[in-house]
C-alpha atoms as a PDB file:
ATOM      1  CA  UNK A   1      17.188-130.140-192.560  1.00  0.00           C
ATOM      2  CA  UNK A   2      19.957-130.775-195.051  1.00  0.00           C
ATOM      3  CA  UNK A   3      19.412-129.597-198.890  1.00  0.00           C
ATOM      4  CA  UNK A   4      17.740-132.087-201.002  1.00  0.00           C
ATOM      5  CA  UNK A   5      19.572-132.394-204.568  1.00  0.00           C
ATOM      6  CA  UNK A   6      17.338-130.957-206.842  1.00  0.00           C
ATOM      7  CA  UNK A   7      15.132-133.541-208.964  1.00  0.00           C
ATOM      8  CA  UNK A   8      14.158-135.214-206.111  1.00  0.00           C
ATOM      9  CA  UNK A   9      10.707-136.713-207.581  1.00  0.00           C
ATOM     10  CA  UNK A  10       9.399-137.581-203.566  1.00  0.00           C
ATOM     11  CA  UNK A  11       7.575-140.432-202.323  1.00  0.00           C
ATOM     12  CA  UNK A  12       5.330-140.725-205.713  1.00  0.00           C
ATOM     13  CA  UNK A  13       6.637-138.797-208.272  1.00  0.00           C
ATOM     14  CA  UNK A  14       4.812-137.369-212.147  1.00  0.00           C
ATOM     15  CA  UNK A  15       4.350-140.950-212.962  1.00  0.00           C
ATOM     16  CA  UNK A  16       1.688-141.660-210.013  1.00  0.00           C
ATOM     17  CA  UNK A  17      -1.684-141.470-210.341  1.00  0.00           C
ATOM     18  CA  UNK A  18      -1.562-139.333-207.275  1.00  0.00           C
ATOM     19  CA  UNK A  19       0.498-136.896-208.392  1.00  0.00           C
ATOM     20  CA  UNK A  20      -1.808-136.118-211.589  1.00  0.00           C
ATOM     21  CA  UNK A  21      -5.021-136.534-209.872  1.00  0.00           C
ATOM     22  CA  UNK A  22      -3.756-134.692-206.543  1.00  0.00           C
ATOM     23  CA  UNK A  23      -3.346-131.221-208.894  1.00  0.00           C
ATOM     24  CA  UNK A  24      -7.038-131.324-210.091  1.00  0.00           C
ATOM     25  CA  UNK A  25      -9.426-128.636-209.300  1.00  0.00           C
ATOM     26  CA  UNK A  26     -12.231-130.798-207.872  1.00  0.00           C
ATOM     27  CA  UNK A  27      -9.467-131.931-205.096  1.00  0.00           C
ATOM     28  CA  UNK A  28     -11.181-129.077-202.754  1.00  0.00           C
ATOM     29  CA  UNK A  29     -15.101-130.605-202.843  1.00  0.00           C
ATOM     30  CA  UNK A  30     -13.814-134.085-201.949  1.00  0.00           C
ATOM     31  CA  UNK A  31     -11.909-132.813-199.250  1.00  0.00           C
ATOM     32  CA  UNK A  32     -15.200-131.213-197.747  1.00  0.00           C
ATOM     33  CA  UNK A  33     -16.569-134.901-198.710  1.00  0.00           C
ATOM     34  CA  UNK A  34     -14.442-136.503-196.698  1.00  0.00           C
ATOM     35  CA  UNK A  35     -14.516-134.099-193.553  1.00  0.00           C
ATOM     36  CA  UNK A  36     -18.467-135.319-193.208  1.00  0.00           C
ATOM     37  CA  UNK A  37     -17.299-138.476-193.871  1.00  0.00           C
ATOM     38  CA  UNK A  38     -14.965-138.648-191.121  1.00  0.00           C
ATOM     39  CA  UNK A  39     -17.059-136.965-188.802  1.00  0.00           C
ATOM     40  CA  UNK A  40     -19.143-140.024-188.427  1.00  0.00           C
ATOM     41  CA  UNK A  41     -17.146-141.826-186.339  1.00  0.00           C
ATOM     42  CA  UNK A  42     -17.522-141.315-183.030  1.00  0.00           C
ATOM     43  CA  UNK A  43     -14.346-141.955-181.690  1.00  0.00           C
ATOM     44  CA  UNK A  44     -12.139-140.007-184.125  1.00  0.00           C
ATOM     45  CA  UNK A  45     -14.313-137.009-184.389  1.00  0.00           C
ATOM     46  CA  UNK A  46     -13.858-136.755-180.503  1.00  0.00           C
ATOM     47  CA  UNK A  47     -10.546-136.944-181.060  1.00  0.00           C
ATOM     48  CA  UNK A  48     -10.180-133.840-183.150  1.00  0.00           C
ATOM     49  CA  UNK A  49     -13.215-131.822-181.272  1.00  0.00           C
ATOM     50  CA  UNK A  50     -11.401-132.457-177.571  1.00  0.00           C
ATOM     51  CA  UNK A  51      -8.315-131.050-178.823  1.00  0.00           C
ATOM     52  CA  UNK A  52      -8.878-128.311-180.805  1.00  0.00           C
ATOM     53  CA  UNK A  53     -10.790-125.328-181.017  1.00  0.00           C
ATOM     54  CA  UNK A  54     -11.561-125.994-184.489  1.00  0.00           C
ATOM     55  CA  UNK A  55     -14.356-123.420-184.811  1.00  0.00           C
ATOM     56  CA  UNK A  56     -11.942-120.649-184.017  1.00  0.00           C
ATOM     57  CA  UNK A  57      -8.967-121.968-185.995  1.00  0.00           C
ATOM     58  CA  UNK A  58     -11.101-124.080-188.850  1.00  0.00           C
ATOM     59  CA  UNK A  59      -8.579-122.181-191.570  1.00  0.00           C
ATOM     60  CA  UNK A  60      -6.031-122.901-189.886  1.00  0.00           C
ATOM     61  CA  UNK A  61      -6.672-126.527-189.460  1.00  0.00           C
ATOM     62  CA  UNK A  62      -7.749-127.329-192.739  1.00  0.00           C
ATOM     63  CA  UNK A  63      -4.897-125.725-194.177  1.00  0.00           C
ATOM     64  CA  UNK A  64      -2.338-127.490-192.225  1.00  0.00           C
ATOM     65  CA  UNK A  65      -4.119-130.408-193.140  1.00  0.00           C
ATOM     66  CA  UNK A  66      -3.777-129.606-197.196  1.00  0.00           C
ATOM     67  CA  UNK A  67      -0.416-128.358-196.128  1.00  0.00           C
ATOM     68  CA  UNK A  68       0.761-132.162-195.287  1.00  0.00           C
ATOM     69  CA  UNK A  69      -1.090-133.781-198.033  1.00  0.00           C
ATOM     70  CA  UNK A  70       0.863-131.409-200.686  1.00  0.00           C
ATOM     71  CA  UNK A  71       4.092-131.983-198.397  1.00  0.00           C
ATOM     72  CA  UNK A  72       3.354-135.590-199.212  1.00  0.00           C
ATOM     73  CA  UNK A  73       2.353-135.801-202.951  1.00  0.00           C
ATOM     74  CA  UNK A  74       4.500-132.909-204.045  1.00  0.00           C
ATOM     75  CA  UNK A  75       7.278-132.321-201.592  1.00  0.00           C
ATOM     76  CA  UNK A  76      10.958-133.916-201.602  1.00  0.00           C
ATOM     77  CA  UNK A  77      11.477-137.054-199.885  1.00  0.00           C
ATOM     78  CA  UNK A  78      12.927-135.997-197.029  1.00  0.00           C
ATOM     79  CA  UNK A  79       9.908-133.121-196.759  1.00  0.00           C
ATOM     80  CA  UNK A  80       7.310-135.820-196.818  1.00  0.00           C
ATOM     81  CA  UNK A  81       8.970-137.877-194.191  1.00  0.00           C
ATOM     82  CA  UNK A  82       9.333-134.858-191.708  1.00  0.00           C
ATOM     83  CA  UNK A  83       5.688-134.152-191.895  1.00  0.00           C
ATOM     84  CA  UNK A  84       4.755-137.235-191.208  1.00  0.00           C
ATOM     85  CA  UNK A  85       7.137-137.762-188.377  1.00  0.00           C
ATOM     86  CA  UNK A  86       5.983-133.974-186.951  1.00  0.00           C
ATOM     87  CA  UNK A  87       1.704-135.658-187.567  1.00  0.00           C
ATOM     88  CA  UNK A  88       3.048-139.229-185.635  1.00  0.00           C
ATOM     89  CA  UNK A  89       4.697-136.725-182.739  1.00  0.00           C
ATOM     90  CA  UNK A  90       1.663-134.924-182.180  1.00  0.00           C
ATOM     91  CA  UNK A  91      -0.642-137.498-182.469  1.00  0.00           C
ATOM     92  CA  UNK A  92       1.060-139.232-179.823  1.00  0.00           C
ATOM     93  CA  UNK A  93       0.409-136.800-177.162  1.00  0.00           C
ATOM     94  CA  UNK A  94      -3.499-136.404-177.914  1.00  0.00           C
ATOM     95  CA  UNK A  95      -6.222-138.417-176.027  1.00  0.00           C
ATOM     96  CA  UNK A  96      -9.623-138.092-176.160  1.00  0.00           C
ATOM     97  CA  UNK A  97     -12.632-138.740-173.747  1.00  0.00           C
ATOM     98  CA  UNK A  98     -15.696-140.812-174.226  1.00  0.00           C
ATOM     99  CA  UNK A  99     -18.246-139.523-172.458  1.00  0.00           C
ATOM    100  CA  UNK A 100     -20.797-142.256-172.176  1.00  0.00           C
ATOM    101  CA  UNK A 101     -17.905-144.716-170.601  1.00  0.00           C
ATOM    102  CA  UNK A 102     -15.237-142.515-169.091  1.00  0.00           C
ATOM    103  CA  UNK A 103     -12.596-144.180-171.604  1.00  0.00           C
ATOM    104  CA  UNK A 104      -9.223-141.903-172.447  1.00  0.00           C
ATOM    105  CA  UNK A 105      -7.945-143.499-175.995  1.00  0.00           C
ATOM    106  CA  UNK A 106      -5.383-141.976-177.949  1.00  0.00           C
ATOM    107  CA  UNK A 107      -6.045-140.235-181.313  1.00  0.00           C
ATOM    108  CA  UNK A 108      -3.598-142.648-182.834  1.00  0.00           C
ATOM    109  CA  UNK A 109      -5.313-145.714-182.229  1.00  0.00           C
ATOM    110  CA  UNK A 110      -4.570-147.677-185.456  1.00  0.00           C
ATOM    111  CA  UNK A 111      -8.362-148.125-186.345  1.00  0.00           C
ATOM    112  CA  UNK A 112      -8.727-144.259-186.018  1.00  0.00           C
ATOM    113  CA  UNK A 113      -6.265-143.737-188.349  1.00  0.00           C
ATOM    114  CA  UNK A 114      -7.265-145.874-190.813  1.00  0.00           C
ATOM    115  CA  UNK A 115     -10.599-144.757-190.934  1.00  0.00           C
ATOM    116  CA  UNK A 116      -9.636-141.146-191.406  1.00  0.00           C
ATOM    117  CA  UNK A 117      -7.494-142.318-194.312  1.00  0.00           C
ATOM    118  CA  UNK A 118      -9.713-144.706-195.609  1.00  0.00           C
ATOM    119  CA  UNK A 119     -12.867-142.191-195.485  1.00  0.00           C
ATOM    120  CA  UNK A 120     -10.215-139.569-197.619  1.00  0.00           C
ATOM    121  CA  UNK A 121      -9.139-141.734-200.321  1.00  0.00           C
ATOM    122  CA  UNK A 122     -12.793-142.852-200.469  1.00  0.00           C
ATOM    123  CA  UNK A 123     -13.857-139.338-200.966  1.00  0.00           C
ATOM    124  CA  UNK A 124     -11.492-138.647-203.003  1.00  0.00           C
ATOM    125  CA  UNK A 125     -11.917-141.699-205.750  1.00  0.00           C
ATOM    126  CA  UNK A 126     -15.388-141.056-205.515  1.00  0.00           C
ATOM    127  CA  UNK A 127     -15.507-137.197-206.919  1.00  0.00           C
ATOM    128  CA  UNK A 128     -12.862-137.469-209.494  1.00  0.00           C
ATOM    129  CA  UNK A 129     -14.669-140.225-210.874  1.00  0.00           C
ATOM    130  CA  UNK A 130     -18.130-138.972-210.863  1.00  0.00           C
ATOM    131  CA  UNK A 131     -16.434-135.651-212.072  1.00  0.00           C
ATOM    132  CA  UNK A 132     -15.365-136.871-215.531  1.00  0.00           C
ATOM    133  CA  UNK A 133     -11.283-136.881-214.311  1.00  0.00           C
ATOM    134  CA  UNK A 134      -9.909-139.860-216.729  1.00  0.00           C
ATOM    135  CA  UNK A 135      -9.619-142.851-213.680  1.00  0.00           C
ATOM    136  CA  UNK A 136     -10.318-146.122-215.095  1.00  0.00           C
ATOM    137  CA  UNK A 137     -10.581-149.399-212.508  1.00  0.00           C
ATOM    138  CA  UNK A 138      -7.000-150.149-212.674  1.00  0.00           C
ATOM    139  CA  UNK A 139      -6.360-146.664-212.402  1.00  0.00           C
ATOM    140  CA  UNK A 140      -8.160-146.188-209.261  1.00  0.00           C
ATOM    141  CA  UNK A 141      -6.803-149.730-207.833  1.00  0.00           C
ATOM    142  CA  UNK A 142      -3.349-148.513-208.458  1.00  0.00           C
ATOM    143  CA  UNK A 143      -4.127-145.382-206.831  1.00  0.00           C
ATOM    144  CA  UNK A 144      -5.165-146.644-203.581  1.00  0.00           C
ATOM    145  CA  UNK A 145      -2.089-149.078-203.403  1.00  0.00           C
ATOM    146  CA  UNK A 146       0.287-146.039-203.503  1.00  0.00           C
ATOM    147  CA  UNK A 147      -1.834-144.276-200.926  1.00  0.00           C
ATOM    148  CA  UNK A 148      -0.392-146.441-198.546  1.00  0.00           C
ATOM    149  CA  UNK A 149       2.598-144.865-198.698  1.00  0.00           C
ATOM    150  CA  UNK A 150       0.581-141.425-197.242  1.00  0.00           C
ATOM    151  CA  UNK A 151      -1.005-144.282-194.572  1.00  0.00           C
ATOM    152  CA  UNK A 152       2.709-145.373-193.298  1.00  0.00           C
ATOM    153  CA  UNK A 153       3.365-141.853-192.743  1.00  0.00           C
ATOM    154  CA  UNK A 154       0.696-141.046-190.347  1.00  0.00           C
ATOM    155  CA  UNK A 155       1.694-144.441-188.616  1.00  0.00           C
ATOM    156  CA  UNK A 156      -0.129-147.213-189.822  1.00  0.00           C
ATOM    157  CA  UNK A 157       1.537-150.608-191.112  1.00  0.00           C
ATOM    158  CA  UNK A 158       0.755-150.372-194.919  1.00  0.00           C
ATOM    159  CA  UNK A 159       0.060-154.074-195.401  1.00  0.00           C
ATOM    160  CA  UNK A 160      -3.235-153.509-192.964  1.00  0.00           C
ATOM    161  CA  UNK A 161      -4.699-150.539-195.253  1.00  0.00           C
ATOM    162  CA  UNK A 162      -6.779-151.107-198.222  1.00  0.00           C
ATOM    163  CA  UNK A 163      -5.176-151.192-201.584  1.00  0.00           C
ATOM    164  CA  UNK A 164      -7.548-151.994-203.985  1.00  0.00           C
ATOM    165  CA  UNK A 165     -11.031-150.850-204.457  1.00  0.00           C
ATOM    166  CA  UNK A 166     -12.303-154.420-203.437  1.00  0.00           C
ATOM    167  CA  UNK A 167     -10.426-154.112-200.310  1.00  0.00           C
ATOM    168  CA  UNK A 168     -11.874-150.605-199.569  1.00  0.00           C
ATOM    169  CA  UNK A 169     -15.581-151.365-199.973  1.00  0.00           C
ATOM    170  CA  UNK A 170     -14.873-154.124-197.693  1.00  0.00           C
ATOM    171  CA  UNK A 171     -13.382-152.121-195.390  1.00  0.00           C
ATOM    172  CA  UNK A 172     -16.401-149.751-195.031  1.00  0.00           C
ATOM    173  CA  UNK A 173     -18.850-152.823-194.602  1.00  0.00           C
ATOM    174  CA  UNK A 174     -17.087-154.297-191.593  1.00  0.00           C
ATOM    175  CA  UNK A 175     -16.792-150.857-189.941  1.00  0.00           C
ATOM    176  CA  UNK A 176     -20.291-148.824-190.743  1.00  0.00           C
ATOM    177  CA  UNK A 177     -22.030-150.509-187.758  1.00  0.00           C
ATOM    178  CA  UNK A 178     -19.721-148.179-185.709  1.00  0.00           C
ATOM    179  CA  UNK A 179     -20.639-145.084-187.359  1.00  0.00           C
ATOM    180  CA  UNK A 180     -23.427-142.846-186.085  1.00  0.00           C
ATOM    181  CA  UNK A 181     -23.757-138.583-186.534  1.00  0.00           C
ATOM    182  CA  UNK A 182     -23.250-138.081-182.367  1.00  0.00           C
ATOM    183  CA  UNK A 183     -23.121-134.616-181.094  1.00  0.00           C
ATOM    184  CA  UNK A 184     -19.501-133.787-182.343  1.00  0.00           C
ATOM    185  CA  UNK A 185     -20.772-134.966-186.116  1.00  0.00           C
ATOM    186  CA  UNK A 186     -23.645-132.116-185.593  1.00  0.00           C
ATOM    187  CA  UNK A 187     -21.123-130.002-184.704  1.00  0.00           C
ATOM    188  CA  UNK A 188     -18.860-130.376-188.249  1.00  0.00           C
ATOM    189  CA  UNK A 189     -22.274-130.684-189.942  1.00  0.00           C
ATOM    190  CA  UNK A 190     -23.418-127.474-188.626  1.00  0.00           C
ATOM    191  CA  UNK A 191     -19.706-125.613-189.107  1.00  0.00           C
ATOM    192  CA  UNK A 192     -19.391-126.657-192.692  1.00  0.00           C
ATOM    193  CA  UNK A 193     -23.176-125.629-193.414  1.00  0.00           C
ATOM    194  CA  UNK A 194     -21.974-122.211-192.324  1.00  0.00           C
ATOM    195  CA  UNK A 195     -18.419-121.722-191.176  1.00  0.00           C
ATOM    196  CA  UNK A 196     -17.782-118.408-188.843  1.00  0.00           C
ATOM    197  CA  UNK A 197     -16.038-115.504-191.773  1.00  0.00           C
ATOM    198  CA  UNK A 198     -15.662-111.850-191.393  1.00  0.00           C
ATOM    199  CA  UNK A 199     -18.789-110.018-191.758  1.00  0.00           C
ATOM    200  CA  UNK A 200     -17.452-108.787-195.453  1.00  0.00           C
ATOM    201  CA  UNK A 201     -16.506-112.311-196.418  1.00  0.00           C
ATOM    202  CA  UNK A 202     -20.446-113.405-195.429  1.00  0.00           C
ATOM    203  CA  UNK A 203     -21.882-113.006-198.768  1.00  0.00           C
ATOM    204  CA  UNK A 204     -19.533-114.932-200.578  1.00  0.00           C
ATOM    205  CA  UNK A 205     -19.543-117.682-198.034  1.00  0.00           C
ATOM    206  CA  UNK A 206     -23.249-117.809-198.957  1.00  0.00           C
ATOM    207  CA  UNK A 207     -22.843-117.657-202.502  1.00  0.00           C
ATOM    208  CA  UNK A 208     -19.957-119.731-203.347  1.00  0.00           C
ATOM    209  CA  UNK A 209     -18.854-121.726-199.941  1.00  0.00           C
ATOM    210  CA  UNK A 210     -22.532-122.884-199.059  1.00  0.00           C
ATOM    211  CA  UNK A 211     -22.939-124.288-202.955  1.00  0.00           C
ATOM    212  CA  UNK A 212     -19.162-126.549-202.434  1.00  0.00           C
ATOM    213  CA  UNK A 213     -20.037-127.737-199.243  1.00  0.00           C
ATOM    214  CA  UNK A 214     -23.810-128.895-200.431  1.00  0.00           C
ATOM    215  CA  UNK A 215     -22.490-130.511-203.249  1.00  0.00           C
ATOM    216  CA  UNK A 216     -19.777-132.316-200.857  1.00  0.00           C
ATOM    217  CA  UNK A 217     -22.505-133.559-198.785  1.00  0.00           C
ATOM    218  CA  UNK A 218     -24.483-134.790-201.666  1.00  0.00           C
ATOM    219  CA  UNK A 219     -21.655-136.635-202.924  1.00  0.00           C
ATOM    220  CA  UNK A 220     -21.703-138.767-199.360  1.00  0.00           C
ATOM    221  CA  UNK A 221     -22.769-142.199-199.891  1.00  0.00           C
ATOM    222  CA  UNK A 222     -26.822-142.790-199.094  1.00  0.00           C
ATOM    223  CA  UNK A 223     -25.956-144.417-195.852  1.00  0.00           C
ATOM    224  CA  UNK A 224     -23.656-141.466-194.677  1.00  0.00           C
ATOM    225  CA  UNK A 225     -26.991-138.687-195.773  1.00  0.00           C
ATOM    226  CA  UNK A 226     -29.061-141.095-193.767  1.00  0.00           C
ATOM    227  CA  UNK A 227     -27.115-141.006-190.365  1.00  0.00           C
ATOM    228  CA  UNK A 228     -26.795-137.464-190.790  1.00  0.00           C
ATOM    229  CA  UNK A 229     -30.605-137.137-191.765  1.00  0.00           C
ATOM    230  CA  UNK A 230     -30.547-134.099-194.639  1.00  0.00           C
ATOM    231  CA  UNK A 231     -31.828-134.976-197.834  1.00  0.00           C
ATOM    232  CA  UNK A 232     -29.539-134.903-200.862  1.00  0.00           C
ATOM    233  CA  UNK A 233     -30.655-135.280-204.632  1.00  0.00           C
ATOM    234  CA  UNK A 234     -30.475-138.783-206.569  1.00  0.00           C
ATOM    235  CA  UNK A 235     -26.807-140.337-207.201  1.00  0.00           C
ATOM    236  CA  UNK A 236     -26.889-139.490-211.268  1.00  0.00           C
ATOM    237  CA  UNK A 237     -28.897-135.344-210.059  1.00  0.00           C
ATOM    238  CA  UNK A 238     -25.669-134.780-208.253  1.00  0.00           C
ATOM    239  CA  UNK A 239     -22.926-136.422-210.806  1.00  0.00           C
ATOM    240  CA  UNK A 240     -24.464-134.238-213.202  1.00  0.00           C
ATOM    241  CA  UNK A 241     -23.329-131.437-211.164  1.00  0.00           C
ATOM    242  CA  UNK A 242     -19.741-132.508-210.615  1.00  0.00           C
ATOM    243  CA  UNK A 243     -19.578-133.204-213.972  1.00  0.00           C
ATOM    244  CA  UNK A 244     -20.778-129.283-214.663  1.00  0.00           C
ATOM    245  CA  UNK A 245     -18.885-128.263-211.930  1.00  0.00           C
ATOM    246  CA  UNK A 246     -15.583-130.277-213.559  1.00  0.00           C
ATOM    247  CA  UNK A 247     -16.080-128.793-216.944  1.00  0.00           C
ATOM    248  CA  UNK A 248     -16.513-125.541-215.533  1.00  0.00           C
ATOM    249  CA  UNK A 249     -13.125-125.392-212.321  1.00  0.00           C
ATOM    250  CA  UNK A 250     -10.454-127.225-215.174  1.00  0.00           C
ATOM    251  CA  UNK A 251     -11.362-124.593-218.247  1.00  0.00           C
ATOM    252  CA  UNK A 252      -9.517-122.365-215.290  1.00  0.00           C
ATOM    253  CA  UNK A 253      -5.429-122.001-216.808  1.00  0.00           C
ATOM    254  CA  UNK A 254      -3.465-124.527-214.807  1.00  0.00           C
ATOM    255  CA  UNK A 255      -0.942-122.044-214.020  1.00  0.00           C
ATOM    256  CA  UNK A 256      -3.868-119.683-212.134  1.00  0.00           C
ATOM    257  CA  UNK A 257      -5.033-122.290-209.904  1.00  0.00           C
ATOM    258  CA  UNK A 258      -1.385-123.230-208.622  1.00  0.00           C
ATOM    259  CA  UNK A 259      -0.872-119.795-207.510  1.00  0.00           C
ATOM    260  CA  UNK A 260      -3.478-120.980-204.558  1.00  0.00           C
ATOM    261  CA  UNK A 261      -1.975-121.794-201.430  1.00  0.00           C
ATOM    262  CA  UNK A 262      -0.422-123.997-200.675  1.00  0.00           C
ATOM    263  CA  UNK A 263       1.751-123.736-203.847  1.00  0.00           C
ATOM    264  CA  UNK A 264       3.691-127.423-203.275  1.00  0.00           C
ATOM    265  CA  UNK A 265       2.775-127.893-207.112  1.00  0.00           C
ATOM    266  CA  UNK A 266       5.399-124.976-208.102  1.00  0.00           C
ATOM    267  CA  UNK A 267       7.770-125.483-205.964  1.00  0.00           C
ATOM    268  CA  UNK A 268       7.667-129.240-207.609  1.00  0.00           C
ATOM    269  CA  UNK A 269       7.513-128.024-210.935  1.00  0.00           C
ATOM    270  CA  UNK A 270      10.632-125.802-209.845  1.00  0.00           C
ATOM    271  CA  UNK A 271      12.065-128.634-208.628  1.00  0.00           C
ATOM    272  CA  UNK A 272      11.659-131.189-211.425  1.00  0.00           C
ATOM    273  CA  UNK A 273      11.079-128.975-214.461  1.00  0.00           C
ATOM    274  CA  UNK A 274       7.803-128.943-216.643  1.00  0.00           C
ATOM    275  CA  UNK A 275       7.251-131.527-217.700  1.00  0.00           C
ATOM    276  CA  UNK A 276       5.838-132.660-214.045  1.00  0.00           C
ATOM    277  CA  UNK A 277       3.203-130.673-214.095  1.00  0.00           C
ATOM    278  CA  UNK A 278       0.400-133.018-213.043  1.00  0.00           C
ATOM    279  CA  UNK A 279      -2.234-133.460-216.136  1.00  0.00           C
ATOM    280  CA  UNK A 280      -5.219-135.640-216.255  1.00  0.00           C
ATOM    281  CA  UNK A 281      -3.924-137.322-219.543  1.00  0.00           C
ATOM    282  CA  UNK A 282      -1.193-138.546-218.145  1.00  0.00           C
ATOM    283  CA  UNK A 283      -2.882-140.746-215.202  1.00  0.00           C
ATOM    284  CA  UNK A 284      -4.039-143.578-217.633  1.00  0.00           C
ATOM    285  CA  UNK A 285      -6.500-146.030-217.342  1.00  0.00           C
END
């Protein structure tokens, strides 16, 4: 690939909303969030279950799926577009089974898509918000309209994804009669209860992992706990905790928690100099 002049802000730049809100800490539960999420779907969870061994390589997946997010938000231009173009490739060459009819559909069926992006952005609105990170209603409107631009590069037409949060909740009332927790949803239920680590690594899946993931669930919306059938506590129990939780992840120094992989945020900051380091006080409301 040819070298990008430096500055190159990317597709959304320190201006966006989703550069500011992309660099927060409580980024990682409503990622979990919106893996349950998407699991409910039938037809895209089969998608991801037929074609990958994702209980042997669940690292690997979920950090190549970080890895294009970041690319997205925090990478150059021409970065952003590659992923995406490497995501439509590979998508492309993926079908999936379903068992009850004998169908073969491809992953990249346009409603597929859309519901794993809509089911992210959903997830993560919903944490930040609850979490105390400063996203008024325009805020999160505007947010959602620039999303589109991470919709276009997995393939869909951006006019035909939700960009507003009217247009969202609308979205998930036409579609949840085609949700249901089927056999693949158990499946991502029952590997982010208690994901296979090294024997060392066991304890602190238990003591740290087990508490992100049951606060990701809890966040789910009361019709989401219900098709999955586990109990969660009341709406305001478990915004207490992401508040706590919120408090407690952003007293970490920024410049601690951008040494974590995958490190797009430096390499941006490199990039574009300081003053893009993404900040909740600069989203606006």
């Amino acid at each position: 690939m040819e070298s990008t002049p430096a500055g190159d802000p990317g597709l959304f730049g320190p201006g966006s909303v989703t550069w500011n809100m992309h660099g927060d800490a409580l980024m990682w539960v409503a990622g979990i969030r919106a893996l349950y999420l998407q699991a409910l779907h039938p037809r895209a969870v089969r998608g991801v279950v037929q074609n990958s061994d994702f209980r042997r390589d669940a690292w690997g997946r979920l950090m190549r799926t970080v890895d294009f997010v970041a690319t997205a938000v925090y990478g150059t231009a021409a970065e952003a577009e590659e992923a995406g173009a490497r995501i439509r490739r590979i998508h492309r060459l993926l079908k999936a089974t379903d068992p009850d009819t004998g169908e073969r559909y491809g992953v990249d069926e346009p409603g597929l898509l859309l519901w794993v992006h809509c089911a992210s952005v959903d997830s993560y609105l919903d944490v930040q918000r609850r979490s105390g990170f400063p996203l008024g209603d325009a805020a999160a409107d505007r947010y959602l309209a620039e999303q589109r631009v991470v919709a276009r590069l997995v393939g869909l037409d951006p006019a035909e994804v939700p960009g507003s949060r009217a247009e969202l909740t609308a979205y998930f009332e036409k579609v949840r009669p085609e949700l249901a927790a089927g056999p693949e949803a158990r499946e991502v239920d029952d590997f982010l209860c208690r994901p296979p680590v090294h024997p060392l690594l066991a304890p602190a899946r238990d003591l740290l992992w087990r508490r992100v993931a049951d606060l990701a669930y809890a966040c789910l919306p009361p019709y989401a706990q219900e098709l999955y059938g586990r109990a969660a506590p009341p709406p305001a129990v478990v915004t207490r905790r992401l508040r706590r939780t919120g408090t407690v992840l952003r007293r970490i120094p920024g410049g601690l928690r951008r040494q974590l992989p995958p490190r797009h945020i430096l390499r941006a900051v490199a990039r574009l100099g300081s003053g893009a380091r993404p900040a909740p006080y600069k989203v606006g409301r």
